[in-house]
N, C-alpha and C. Protein backbone atom coordinates (compact mmCIF):
# COMPACT_ATOMS: atom_id res chain seq x y z
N UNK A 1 0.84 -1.17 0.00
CA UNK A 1 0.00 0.00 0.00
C UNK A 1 0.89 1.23 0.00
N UNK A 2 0.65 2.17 -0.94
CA UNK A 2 1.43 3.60 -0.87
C UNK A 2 1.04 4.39 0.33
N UNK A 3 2.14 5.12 0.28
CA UNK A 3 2.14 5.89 1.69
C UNK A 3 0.87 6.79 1.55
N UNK A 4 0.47 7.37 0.09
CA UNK A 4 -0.45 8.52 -0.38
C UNK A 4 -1.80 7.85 -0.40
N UNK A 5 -2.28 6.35 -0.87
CA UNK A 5 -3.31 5.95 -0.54
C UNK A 5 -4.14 5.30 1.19
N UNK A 6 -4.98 5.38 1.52
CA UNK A 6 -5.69 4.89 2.63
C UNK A 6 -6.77 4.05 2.45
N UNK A 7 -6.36 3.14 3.40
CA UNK A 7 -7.63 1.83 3.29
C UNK A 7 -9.01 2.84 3.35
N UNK A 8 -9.91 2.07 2.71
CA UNK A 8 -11.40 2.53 3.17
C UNK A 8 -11.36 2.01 4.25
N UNK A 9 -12.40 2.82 5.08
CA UNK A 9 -13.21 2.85 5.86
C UNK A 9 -14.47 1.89 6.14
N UNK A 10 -14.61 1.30 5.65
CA UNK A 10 -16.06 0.53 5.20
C UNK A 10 -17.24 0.58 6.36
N UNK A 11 -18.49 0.99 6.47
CA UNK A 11 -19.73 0.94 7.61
C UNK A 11 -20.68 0.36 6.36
N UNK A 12 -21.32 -0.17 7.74
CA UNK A 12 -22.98 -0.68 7.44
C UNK A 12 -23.53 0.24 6.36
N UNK A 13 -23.68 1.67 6.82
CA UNK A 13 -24.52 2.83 5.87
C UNK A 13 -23.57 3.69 5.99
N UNK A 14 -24.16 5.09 4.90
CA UNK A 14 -23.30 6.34 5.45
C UNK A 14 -24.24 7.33 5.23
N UNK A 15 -24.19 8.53 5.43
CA UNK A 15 -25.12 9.74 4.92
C UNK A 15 -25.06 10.58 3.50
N UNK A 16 -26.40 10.28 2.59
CA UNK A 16 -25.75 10.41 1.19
C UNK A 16 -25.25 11.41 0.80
N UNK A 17 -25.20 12.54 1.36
CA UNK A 17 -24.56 13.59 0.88
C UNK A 17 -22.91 13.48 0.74
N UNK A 18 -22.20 13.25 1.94
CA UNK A 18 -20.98 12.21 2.43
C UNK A 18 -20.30 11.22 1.39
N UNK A 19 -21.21 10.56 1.25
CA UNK A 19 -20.87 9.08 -0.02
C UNK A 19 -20.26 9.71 -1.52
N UNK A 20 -21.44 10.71 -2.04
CA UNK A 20 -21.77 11.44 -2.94
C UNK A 20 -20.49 12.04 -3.41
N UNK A 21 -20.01 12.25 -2.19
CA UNK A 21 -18.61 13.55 -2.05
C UNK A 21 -17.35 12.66 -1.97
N UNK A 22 -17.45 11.23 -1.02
CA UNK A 22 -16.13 10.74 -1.07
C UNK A 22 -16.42 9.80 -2.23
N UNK A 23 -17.05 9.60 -3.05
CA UNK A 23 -17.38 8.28 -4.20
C UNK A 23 -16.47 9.44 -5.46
N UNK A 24 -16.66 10.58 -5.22
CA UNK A 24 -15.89 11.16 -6.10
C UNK A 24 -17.47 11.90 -7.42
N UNK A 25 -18.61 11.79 -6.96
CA UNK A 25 -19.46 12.04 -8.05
C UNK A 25 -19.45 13.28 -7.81
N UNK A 26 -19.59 13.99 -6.85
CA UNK A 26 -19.68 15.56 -7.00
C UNK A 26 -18.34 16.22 -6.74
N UNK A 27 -18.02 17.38 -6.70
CA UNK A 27 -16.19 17.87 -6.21
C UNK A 27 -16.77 18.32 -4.79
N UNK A 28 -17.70 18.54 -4.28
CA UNK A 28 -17.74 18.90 -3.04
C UNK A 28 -18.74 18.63 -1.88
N UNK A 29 -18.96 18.89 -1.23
CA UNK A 29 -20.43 17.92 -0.21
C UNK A 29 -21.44 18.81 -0.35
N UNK A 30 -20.86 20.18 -0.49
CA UNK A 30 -22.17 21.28 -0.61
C UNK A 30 -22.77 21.32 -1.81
N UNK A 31 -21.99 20.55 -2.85
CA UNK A 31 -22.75 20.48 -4.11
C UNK A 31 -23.22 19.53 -4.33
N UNK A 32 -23.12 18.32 -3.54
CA UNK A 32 -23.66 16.76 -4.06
C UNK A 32 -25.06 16.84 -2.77
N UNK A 33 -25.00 18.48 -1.34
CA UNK A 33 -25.84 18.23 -0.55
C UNK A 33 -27.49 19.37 -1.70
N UNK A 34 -26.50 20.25 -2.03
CA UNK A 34 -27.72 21.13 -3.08
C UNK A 34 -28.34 20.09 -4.05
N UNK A 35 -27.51 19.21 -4.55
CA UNK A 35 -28.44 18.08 -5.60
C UNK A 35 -29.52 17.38 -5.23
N UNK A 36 -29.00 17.03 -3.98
CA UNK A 36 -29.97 16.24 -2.85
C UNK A 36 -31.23 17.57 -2.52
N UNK A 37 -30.98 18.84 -2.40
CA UNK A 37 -32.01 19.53 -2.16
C UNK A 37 -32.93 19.52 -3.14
N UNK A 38 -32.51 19.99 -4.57
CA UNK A 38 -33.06 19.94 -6.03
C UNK A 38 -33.63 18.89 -6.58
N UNK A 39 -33.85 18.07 -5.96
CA UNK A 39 -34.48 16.83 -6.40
C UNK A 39 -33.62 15.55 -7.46
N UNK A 40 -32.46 15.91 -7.72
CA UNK A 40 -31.66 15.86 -8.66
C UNK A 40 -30.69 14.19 -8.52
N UNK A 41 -31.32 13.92 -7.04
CA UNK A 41 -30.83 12.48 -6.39
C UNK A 41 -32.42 11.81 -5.96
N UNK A 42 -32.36 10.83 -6.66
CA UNK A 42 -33.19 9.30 -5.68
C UNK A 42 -33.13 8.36 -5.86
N UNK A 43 -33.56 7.43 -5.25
CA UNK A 43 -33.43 6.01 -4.96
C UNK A 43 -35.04 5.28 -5.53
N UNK A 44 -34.91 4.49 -6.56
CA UNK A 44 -36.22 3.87 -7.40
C UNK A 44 -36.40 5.38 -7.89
N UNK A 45 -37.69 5.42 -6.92
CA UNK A 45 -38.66 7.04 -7.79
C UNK A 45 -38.89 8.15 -6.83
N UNK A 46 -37.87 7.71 -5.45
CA UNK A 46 -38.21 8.63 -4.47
C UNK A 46 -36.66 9.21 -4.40
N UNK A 47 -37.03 10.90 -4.18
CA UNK A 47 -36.11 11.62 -3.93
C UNK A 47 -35.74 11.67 -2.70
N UNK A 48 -34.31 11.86 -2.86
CA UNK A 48 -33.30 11.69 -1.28
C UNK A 48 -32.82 13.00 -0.74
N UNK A 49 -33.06 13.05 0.47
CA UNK A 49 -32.42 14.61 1.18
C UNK A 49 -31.20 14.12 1.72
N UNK A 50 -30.05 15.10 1.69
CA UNK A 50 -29.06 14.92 2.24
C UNK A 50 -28.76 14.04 3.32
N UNK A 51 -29.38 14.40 4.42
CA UNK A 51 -29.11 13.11 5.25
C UNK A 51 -29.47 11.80 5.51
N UNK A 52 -30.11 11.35 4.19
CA UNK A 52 -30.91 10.00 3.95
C UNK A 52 -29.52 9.32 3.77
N UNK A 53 -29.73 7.98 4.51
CA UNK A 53 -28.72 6.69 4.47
C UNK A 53 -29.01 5.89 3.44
N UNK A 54 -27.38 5.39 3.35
CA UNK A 54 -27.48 4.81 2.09
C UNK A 54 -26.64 3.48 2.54
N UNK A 55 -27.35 2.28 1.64
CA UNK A 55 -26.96 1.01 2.52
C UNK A 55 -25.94 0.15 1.38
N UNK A 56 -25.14 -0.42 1.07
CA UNK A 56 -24.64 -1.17 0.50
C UNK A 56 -25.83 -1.90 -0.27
N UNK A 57 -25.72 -1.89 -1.54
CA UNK A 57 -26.48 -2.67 -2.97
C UNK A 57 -27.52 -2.08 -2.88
N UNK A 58 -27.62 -0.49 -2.30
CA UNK A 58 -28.69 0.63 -2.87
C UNK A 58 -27.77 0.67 -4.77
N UNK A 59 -28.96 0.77 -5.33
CA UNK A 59 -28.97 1.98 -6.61
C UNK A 59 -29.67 3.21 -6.32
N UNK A 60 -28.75 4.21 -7.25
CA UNK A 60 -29.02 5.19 -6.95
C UNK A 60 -29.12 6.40 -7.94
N UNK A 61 -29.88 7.06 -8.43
CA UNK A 61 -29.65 7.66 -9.83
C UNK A 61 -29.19 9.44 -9.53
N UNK A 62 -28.73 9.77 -10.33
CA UNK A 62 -28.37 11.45 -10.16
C UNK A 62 -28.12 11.83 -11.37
N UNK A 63 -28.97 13.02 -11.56
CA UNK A 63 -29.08 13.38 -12.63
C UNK A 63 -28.34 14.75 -12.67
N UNK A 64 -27.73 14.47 -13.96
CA UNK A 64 -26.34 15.56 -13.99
C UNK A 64 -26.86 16.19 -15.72
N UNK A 65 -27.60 17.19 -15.94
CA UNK A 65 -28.07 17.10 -17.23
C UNK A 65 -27.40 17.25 -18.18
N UNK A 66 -26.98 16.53 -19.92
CA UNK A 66 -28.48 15.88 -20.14
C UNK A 66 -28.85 14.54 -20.16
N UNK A 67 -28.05 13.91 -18.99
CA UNK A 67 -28.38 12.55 -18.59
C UNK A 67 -28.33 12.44 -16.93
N UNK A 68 -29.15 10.69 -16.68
CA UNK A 68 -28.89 10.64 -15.62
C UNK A 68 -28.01 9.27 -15.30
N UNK A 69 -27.43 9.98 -14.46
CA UNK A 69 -26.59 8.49 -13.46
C UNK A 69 -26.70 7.48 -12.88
N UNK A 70 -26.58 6.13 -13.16
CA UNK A 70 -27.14 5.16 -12.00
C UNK A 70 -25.86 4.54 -11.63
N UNK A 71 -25.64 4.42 -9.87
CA UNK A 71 -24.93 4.10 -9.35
C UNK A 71 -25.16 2.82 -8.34
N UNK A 72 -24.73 1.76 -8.38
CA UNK A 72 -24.83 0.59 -7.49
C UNK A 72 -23.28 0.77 -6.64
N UNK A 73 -24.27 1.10 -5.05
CA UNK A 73 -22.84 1.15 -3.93
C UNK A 73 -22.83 -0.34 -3.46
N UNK A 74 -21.19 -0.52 -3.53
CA UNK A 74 -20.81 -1.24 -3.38
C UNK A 74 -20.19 -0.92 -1.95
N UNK A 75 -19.60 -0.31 -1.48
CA UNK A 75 -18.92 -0.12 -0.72
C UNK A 75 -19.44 1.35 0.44
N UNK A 76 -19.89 1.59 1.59
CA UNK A 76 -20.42 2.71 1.93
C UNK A 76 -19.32 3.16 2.98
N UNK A 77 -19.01 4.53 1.94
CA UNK A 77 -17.36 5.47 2.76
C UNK A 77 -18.02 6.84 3.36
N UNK A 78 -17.51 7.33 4.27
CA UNK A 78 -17.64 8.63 4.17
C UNK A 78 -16.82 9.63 4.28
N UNK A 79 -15.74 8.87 4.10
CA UNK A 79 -14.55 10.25 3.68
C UNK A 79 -13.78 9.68 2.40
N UNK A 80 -13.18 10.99 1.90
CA UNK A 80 -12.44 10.79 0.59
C UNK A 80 -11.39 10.32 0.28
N UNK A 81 -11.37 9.22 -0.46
CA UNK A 81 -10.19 8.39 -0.78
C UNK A 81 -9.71 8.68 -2.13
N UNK A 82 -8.75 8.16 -2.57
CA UNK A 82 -7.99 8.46 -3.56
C UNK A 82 -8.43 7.90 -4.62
N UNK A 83 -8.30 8.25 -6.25
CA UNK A 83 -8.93 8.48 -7.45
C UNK A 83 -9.01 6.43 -7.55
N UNK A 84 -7.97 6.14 -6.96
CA UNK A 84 -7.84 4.32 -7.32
C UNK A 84 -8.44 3.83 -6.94
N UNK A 85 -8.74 4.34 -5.66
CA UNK A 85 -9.40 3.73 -4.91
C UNK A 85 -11.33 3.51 -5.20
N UNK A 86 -11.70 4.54 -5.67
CA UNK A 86 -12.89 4.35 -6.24
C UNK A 86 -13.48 3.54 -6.61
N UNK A 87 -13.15 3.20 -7.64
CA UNK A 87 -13.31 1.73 -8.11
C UNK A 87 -14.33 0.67 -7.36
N UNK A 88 -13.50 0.41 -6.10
CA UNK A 88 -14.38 -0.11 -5.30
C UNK A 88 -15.46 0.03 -4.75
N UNK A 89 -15.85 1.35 -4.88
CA UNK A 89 -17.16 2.21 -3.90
C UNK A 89 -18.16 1.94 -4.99
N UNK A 90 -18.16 1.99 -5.80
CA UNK A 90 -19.50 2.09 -6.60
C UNK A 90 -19.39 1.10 -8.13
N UNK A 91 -20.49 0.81 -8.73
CA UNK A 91 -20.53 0.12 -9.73
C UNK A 91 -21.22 1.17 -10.49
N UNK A 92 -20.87 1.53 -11.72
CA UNK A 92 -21.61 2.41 -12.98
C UNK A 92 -22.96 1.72 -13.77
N UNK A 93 -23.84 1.91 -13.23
CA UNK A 93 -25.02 0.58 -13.57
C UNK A 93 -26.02 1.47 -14.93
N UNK A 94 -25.41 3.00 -15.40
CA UNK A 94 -26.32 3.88 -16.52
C UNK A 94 -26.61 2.78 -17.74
N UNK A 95 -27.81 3.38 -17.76
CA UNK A 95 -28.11 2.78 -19.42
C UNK A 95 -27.24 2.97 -20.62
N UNK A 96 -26.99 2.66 -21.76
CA UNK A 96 -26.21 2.76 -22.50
C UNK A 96 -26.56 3.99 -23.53
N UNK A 97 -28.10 3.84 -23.05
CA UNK A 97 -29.15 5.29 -23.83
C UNK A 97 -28.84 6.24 -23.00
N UNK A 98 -28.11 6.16 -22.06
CA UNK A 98 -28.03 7.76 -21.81
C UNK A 98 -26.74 8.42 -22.41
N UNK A 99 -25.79 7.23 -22.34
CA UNK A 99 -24.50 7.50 -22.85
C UNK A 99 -24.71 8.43 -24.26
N UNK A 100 -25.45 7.36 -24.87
CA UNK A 100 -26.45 8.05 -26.40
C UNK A 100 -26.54 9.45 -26.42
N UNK A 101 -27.30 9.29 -25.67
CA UNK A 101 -28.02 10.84 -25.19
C UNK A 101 -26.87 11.83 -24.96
N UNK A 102 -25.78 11.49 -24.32
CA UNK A 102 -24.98 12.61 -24.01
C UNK A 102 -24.17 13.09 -25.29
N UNK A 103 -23.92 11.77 -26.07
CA UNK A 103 -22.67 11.72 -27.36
C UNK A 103 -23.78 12.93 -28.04
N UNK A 104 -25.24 12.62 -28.17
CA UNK A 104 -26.01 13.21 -29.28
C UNK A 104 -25.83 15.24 -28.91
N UNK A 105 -25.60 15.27 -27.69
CA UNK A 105 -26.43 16.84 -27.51
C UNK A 105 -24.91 17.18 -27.35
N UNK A 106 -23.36 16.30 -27.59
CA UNK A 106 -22.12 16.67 -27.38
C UNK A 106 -22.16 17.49 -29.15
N UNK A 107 -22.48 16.23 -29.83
CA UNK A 107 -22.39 16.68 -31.16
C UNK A 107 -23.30 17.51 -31.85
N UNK A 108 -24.72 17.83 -31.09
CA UNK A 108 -25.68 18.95 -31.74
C UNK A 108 -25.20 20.20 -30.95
N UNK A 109 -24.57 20.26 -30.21
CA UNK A 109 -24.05 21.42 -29.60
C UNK A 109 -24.26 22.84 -30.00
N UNK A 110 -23.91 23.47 -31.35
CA UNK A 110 -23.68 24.00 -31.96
C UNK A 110 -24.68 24.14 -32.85
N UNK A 111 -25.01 23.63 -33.65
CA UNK A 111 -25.45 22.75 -34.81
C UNK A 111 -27.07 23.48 -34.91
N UNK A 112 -27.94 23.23 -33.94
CA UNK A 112 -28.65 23.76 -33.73
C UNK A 112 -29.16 25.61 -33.01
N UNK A 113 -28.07 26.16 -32.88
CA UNK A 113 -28.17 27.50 -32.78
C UNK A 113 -28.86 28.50 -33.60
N UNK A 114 -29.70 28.96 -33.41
CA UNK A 114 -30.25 29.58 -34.40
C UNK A 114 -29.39 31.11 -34.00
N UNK A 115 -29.57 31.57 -35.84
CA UNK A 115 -28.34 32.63 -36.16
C UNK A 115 -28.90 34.20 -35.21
N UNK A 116 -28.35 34.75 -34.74
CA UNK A 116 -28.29 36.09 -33.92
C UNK A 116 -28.56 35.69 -32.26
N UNK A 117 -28.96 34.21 -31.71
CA UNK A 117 -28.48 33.96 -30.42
C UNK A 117 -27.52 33.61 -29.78
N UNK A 118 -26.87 33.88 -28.93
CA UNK A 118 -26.07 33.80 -27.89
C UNK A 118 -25.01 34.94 -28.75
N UNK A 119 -23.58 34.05 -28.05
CA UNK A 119 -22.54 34.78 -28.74
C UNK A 119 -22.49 34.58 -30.36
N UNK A 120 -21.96 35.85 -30.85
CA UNK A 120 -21.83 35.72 -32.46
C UNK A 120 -20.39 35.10 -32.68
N UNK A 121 -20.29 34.39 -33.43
CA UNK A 121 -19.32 33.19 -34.39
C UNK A 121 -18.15 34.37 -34.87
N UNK A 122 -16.76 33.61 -34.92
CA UNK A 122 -15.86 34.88 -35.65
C UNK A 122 -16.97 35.61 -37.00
N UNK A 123 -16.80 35.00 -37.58
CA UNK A 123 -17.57 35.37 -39.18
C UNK A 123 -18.32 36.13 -39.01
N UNK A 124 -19.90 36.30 -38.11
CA UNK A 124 -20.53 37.19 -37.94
C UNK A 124 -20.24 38.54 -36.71
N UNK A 125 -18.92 38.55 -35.91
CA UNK A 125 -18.12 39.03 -35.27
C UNK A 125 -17.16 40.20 -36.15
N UNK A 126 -16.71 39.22 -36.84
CA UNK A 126 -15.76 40.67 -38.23
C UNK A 126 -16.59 41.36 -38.84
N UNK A 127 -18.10 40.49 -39.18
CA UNK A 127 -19.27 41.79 -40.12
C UNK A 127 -19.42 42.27 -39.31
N UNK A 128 -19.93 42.33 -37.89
CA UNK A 128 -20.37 43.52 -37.03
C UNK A 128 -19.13 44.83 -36.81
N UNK A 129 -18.14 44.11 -36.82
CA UNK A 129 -16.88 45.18 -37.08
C UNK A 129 -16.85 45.82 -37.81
N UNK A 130 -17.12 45.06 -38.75
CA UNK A 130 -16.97 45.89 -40.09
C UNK A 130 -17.80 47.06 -40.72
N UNK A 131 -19.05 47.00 -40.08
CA UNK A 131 -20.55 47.48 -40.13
C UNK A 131 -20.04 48.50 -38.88
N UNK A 132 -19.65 48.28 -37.62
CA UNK A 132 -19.47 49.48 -36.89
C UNK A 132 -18.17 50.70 -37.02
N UNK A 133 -17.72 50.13 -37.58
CA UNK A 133 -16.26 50.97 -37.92
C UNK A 133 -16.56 52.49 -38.84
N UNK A 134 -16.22 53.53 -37.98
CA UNK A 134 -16.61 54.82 -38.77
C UNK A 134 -16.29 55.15 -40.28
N UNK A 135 -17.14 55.69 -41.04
CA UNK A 135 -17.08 55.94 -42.01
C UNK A 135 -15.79 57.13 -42.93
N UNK A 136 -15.06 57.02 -43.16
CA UNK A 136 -14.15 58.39 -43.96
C UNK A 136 -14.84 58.39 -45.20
N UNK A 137 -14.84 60.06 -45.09
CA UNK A 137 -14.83 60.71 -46.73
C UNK A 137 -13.60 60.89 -47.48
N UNK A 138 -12.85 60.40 -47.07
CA UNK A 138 -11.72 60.94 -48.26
C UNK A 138 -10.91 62.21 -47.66
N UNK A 139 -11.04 62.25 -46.05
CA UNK A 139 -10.55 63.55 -45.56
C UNK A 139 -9.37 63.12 -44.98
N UNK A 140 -8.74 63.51 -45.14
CA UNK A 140 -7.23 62.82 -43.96
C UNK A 140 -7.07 63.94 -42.42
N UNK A 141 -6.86 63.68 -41.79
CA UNK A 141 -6.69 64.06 -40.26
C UNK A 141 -6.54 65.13 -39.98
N UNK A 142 -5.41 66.10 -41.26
CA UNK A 142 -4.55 66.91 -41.28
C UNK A 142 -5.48 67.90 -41.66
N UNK A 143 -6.42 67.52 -42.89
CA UNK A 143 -7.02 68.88 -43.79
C UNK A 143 -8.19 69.20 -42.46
N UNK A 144 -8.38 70.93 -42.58
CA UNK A 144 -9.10 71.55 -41.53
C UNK A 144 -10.10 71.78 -42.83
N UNK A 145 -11.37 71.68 -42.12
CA UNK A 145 -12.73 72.21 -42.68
C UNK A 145 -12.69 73.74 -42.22
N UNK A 146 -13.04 74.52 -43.17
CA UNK A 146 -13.26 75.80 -43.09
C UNK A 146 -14.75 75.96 -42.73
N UNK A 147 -14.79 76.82 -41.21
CA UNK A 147 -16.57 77.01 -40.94
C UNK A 147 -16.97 77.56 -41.53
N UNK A 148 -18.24 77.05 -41.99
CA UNK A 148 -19.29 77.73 -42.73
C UNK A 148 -19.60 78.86 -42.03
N UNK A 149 -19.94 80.16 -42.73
CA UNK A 149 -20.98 81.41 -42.21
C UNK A 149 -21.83 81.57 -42.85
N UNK A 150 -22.74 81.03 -41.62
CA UNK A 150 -24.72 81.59 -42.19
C UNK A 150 -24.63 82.87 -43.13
N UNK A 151 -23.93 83.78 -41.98
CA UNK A 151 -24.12 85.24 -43.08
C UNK A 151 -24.06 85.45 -44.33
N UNK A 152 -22.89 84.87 -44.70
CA UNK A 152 -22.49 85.01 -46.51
C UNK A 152 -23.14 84.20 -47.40
């Protein structure tokens, strides 16, 4: 065992917000505990609040849009172990249609933008330049306009 890795921990249950955070699915507990607020975590068809326990050979889905996650714990940690170590904590149990789903909206990305929303594209970026850039007559910097007088 490396000096940099640590055995798990292993318990009966842990608190899912906790799991969430040391399984490595969210980067932080306050963001895997807001998911849990948002409805964005449950178990079958019922949504989980942060401090709902989670038992070894729960599944568990979390939806990270534009798919969702299903996770079979294998292992219930509640502190953070190292990237290798993972492995062991959870089984990746997603449909293969969601994978689908993600490749599809990776590659319509773009594709579907309709023209004058969001940010403008180089191409329509240089016409707006080009369109705002002041106009010269043919005057150079140097030549002075002589004022007109109403009077004469």
């Amino acid at each position: 065992m490396d000096a940099k890795t640590k055995p798990l921990k292993i318990s009966e249950s842990a608190r899912l917000d906790k799991w969430l955070w040391a399984a490595r699915i969210f980067k932080t507990r306050t963001i895997a505990a807001n998911a849990c607020k948002n409805n964005r975590v449950a178990k079958g068809s019922t949504n989980l609040k942060p401090s709902s326990t989670v038992k070894i050979g729960d599944v568990i889905s979390v939806k990270k849009p534009p798919i969702t996650y299903s996770f079979k714990i294998l292992n219930c940690i509640e502190q953070r172990v190292g990237a290798k170590l993972v492995v062991g904590v959870y089984e990746n149990v997603t449909d293969a249609k969601q994978y689908e789903l993600l490749e599809m909206s990776r590659i319509s990305g773009f594709i579907d933008r309709a023209r004058g929303t969001g940010r403008p594209t180089k191409k329509e970026r240089r016409a707006l330049d080009n369109f705002a850039e002041p106009v010269t007559f043919g005057f150079d910097e140097d030549d002075e306009f002589d004022e007109f007088d109403f009077d004469e």
